[in-house]
N, C-alpha and C. Protein backbone atom coordinates (compact mmCIF):
# COMPACT_ATOMS: atom_id res chain seq x y z
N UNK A 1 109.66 95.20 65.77
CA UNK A 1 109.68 95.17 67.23
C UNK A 1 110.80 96.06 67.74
N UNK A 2 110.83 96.69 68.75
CA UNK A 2 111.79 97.31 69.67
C UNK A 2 112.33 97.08 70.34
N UNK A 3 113.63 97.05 70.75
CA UNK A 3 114.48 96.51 71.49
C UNK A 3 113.81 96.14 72.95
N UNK A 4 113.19 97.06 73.52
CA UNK A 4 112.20 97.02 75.05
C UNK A 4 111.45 95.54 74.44
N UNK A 5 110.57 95.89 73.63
CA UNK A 5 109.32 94.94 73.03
C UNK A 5 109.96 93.39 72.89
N UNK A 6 110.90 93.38 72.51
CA UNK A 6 112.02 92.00 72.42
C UNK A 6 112.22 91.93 73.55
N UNK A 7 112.73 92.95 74.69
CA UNK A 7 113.42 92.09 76.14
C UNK A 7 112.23 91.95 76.84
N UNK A 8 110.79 92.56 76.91
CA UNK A 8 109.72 92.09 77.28
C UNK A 8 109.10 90.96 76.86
N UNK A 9 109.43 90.77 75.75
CA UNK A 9 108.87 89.26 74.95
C UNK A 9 109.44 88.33 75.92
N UNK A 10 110.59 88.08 75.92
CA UNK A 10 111.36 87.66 76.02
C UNK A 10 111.43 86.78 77.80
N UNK A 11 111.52 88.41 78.44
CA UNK A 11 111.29 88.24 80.44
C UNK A 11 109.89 87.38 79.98
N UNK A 12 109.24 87.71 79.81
CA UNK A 12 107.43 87.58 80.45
C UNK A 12 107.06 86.95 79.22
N UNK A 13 107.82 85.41 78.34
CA UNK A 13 107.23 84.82 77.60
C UNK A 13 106.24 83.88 78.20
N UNK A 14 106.93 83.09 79.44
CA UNK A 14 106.10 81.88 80.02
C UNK A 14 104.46 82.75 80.72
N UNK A 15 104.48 83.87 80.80
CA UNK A 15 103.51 84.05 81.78
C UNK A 15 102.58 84.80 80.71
N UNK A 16 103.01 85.10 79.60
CA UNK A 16 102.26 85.61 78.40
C UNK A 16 101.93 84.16 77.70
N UNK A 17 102.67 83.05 77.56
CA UNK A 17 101.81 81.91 77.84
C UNK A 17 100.78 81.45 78.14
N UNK A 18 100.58 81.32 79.80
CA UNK A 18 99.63 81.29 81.08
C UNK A 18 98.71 82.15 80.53
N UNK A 19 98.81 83.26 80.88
CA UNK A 19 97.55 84.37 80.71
C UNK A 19 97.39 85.27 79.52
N UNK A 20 98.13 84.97 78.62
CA UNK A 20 97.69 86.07 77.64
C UNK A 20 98.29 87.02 77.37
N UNK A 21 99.04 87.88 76.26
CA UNK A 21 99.49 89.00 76.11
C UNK A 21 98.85 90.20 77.13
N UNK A 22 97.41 90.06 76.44
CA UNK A 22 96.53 91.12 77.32
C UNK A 22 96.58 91.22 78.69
N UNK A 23 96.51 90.39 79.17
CA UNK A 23 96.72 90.34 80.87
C UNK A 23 98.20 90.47 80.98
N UNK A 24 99.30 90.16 80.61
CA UNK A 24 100.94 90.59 80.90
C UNK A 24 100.63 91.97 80.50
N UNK A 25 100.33 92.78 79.62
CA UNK A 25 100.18 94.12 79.27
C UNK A 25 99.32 94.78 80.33
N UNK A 26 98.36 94.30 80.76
CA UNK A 26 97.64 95.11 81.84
C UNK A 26 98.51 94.83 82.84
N UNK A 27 99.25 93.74 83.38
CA UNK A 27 99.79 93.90 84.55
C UNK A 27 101.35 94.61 84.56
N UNK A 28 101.91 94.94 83.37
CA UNK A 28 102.82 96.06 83.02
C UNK A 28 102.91 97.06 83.39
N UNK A 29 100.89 97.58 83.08
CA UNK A 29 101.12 98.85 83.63
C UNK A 29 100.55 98.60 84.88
N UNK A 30 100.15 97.92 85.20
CA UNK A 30 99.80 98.30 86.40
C UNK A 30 100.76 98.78 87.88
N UNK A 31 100.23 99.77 88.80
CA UNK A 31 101.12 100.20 89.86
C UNK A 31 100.50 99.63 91.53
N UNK A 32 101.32 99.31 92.25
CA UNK A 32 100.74 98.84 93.38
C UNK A 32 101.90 99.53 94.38
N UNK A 33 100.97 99.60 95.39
CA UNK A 33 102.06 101.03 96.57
C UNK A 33 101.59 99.67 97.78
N UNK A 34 103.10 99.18 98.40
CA UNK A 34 103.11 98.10 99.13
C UNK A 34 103.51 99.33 100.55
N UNK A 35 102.37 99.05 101.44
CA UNK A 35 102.84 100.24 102.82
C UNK A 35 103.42 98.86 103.96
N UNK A 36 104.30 99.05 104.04
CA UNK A 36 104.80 98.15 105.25
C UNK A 36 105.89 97.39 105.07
N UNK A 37 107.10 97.01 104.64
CA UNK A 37 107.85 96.05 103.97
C UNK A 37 108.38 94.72 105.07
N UNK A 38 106.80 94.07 105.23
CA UNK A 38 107.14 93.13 106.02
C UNK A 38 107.29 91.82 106.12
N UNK A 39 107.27 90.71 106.52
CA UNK A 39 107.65 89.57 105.59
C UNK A 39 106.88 89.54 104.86
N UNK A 40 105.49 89.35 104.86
CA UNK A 40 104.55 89.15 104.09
C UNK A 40 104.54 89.90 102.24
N UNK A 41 104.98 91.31 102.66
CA UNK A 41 105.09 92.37 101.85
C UNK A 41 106.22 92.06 101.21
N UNK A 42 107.64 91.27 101.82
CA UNK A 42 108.81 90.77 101.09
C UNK A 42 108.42 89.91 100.02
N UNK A 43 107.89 89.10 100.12
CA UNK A 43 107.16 88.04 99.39
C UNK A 43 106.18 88.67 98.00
N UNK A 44 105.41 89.46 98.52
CA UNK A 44 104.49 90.30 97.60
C UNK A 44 105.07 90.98 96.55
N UNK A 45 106.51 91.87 96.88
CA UNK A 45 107.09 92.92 96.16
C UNK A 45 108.06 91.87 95.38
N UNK A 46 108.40 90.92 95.70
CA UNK A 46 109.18 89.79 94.72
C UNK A 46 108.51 89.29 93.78
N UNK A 47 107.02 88.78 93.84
CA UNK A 47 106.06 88.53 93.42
C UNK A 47 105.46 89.31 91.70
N UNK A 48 105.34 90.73 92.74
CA UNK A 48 104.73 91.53 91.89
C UNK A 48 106.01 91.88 90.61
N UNK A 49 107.30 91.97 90.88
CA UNK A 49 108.22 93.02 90.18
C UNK A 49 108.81 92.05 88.83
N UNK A 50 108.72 90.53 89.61
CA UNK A 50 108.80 89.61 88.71
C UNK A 50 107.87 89.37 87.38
N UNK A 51 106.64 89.54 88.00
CA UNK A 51 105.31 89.46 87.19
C UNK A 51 105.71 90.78 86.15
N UNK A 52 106.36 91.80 86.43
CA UNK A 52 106.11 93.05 85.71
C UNK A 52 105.45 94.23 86.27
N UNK A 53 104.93 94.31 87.89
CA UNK A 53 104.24 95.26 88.23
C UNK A 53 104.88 96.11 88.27
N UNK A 54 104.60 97.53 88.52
CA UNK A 54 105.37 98.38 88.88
C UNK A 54 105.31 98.50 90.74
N UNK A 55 106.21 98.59 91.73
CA UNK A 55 105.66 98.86 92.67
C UNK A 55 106.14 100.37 93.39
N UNK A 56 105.55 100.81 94.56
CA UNK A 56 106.13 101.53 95.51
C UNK A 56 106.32 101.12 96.87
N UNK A 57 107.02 101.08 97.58
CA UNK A 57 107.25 100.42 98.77
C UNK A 57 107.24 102.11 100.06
N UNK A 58 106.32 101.55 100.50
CA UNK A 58 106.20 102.86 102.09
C UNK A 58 106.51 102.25 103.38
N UNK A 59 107.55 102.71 103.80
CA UNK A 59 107.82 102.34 105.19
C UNK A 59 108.91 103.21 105.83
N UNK A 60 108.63 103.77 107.04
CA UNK A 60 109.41 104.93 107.85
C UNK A 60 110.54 104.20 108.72
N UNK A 61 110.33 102.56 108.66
CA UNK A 61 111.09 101.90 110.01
C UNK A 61 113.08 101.99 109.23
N UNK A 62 113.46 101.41 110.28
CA UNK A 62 115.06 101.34 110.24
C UNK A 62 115.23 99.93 109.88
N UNK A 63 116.09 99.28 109.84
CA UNK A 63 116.47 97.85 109.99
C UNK A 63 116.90 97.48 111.17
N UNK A 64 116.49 96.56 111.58
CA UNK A 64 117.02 95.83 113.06
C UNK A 64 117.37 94.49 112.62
N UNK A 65 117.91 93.62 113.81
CA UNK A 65 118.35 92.64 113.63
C UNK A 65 117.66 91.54 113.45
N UNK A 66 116.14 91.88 113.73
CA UNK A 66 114.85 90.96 113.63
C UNK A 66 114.58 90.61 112.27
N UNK A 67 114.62 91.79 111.18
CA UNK A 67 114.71 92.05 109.82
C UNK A 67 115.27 90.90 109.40
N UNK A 68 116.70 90.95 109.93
CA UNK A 68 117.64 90.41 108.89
C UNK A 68 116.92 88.17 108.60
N UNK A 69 115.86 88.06 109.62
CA UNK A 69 115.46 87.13 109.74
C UNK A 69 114.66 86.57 108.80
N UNK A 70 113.48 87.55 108.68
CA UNK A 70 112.46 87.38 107.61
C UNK A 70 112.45 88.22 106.22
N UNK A 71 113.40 88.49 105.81
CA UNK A 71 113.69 89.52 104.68
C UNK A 71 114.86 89.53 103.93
N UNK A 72 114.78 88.57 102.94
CA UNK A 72 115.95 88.04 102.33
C UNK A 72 116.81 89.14 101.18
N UNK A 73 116.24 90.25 101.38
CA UNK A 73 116.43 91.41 100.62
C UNK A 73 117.65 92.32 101.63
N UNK A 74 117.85 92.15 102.79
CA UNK A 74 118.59 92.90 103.83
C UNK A 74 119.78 91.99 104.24
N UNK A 75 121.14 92.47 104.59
CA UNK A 75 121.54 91.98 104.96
C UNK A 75 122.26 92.94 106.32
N UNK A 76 123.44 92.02 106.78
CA UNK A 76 124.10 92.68 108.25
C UNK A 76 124.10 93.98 107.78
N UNK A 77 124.87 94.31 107.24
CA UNK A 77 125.27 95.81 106.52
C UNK A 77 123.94 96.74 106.63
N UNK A 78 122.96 96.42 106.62
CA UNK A 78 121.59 97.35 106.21
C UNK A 78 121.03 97.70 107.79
N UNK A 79 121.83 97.10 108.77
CA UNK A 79 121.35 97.45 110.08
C UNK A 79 121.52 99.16 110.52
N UNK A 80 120.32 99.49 111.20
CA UNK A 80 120.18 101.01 111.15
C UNK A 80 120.27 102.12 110.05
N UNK A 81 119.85 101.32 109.00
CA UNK A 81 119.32 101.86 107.89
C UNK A 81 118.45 102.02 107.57
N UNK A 82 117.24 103.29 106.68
CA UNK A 82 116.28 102.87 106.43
C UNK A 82 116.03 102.01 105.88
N UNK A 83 114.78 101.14 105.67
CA UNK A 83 114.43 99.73 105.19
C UNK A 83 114.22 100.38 103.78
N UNK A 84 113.38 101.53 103.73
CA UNK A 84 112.93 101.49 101.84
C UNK A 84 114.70 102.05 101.04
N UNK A 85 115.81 102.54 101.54
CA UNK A 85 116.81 102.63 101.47
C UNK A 85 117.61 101.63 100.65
N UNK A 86 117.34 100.70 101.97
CA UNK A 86 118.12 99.55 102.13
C UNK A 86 117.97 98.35 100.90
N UNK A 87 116.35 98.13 100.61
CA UNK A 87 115.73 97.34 99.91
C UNK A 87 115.65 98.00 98.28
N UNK A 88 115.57 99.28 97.85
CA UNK A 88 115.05 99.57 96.34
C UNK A 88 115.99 99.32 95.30
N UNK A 89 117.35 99.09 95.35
CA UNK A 89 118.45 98.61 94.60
C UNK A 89 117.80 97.44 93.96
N UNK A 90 117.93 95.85 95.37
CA UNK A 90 117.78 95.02 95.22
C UNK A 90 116.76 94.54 94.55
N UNK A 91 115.43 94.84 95.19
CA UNK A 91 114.16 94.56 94.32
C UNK A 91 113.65 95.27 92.91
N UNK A 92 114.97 96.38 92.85
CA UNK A 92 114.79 96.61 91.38
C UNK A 92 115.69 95.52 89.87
N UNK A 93 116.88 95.35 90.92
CA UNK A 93 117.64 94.42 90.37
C UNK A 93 116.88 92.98 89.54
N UNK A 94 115.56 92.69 90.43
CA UNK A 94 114.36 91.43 89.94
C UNK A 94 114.46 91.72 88.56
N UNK A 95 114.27 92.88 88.09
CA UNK A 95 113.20 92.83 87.24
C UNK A 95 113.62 94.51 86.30
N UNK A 96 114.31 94.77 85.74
CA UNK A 96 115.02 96.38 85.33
C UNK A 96 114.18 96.75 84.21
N UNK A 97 112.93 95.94 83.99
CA UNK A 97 111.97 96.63 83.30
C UNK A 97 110.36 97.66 84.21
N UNK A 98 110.14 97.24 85.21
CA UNK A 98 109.78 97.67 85.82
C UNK A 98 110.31 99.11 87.05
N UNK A 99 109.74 99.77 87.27
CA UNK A 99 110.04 100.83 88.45
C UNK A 99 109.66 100.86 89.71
N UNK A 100 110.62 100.56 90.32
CA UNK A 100 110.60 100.18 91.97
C UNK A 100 110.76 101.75 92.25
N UNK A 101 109.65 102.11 93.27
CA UNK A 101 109.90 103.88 93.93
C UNK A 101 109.90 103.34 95.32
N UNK A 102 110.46 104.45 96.22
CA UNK A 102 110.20 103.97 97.92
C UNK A 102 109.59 105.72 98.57
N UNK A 103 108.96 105.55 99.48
CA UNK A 103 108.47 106.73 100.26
C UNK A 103 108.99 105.93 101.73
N UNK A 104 109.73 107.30 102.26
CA UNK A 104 110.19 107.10 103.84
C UNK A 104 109.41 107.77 104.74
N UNK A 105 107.82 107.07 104.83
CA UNK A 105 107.24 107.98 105.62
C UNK A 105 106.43 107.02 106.38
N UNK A 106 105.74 107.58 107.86
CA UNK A 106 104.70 106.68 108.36
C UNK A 106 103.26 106.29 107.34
N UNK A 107 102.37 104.83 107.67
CA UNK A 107 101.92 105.08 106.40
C UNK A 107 100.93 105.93 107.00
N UNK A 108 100.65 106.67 108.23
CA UNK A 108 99.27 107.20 108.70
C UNK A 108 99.65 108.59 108.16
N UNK A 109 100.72 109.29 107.29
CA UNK A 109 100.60 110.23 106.47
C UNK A 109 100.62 110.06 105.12
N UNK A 110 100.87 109.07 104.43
CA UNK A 110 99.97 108.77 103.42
C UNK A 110 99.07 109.19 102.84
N UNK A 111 98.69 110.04 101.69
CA UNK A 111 96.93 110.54 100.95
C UNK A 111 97.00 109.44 99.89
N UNK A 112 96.14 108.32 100.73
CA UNK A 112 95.71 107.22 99.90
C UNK A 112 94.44 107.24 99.31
């Protein structure tokens, strides 16, 4: 085994449990591009990075003080910052086997 192959054993034993090597391996690689980082999407990208997904997070907005409400990923400090900025440290921090990317763009320029 390889050092990766051991700290993957290891993160993602209980859920290689649950579902199966095969399904933790497909959801390894799998990539998901979250456009919006909003509460809902806070929840999702915690979700996913834990599980092992890989994600990308798209969002052009700043941080406001509304943020700091529903988004446990931001704090005072991140005000008038970009949000995908502000957030890709942290939600990479979940999970340092996976790759958190961010795009700072509206998502209506997007080639989805």
């Amino acid at each position: 085994m390889t050092e990766n192959t051991i700290k993957e054993s290891t993160r993602y034993d209980r859920q290689i449990r649950v579902w199966g090597a095969e399904a933790q391996f497909r959801l390894q690689n799998a990539k998901v591009l979250i456009i919006n980082f909003t509460n809902l999407n806070v929840e999702v990208a915690k979700n996913l990075v834990l599980a092992g997904v890989h994600v990308t997070i798209a969002d052009n907005r700043v941080v406001s003080l509304n943020d700091l409400a529903n988004n446990f990923f931001l704090s005072m400090e991140d005000v008038g910052r970009p949000i995908t900025e502000a957030v890709v440290g942290r939600v990479q921090e979940l999970n340092t086997l996976v790759t958190v990317k961010t795009v700072n763009a509206p998502s209506s320029s997007l080639a989805i």
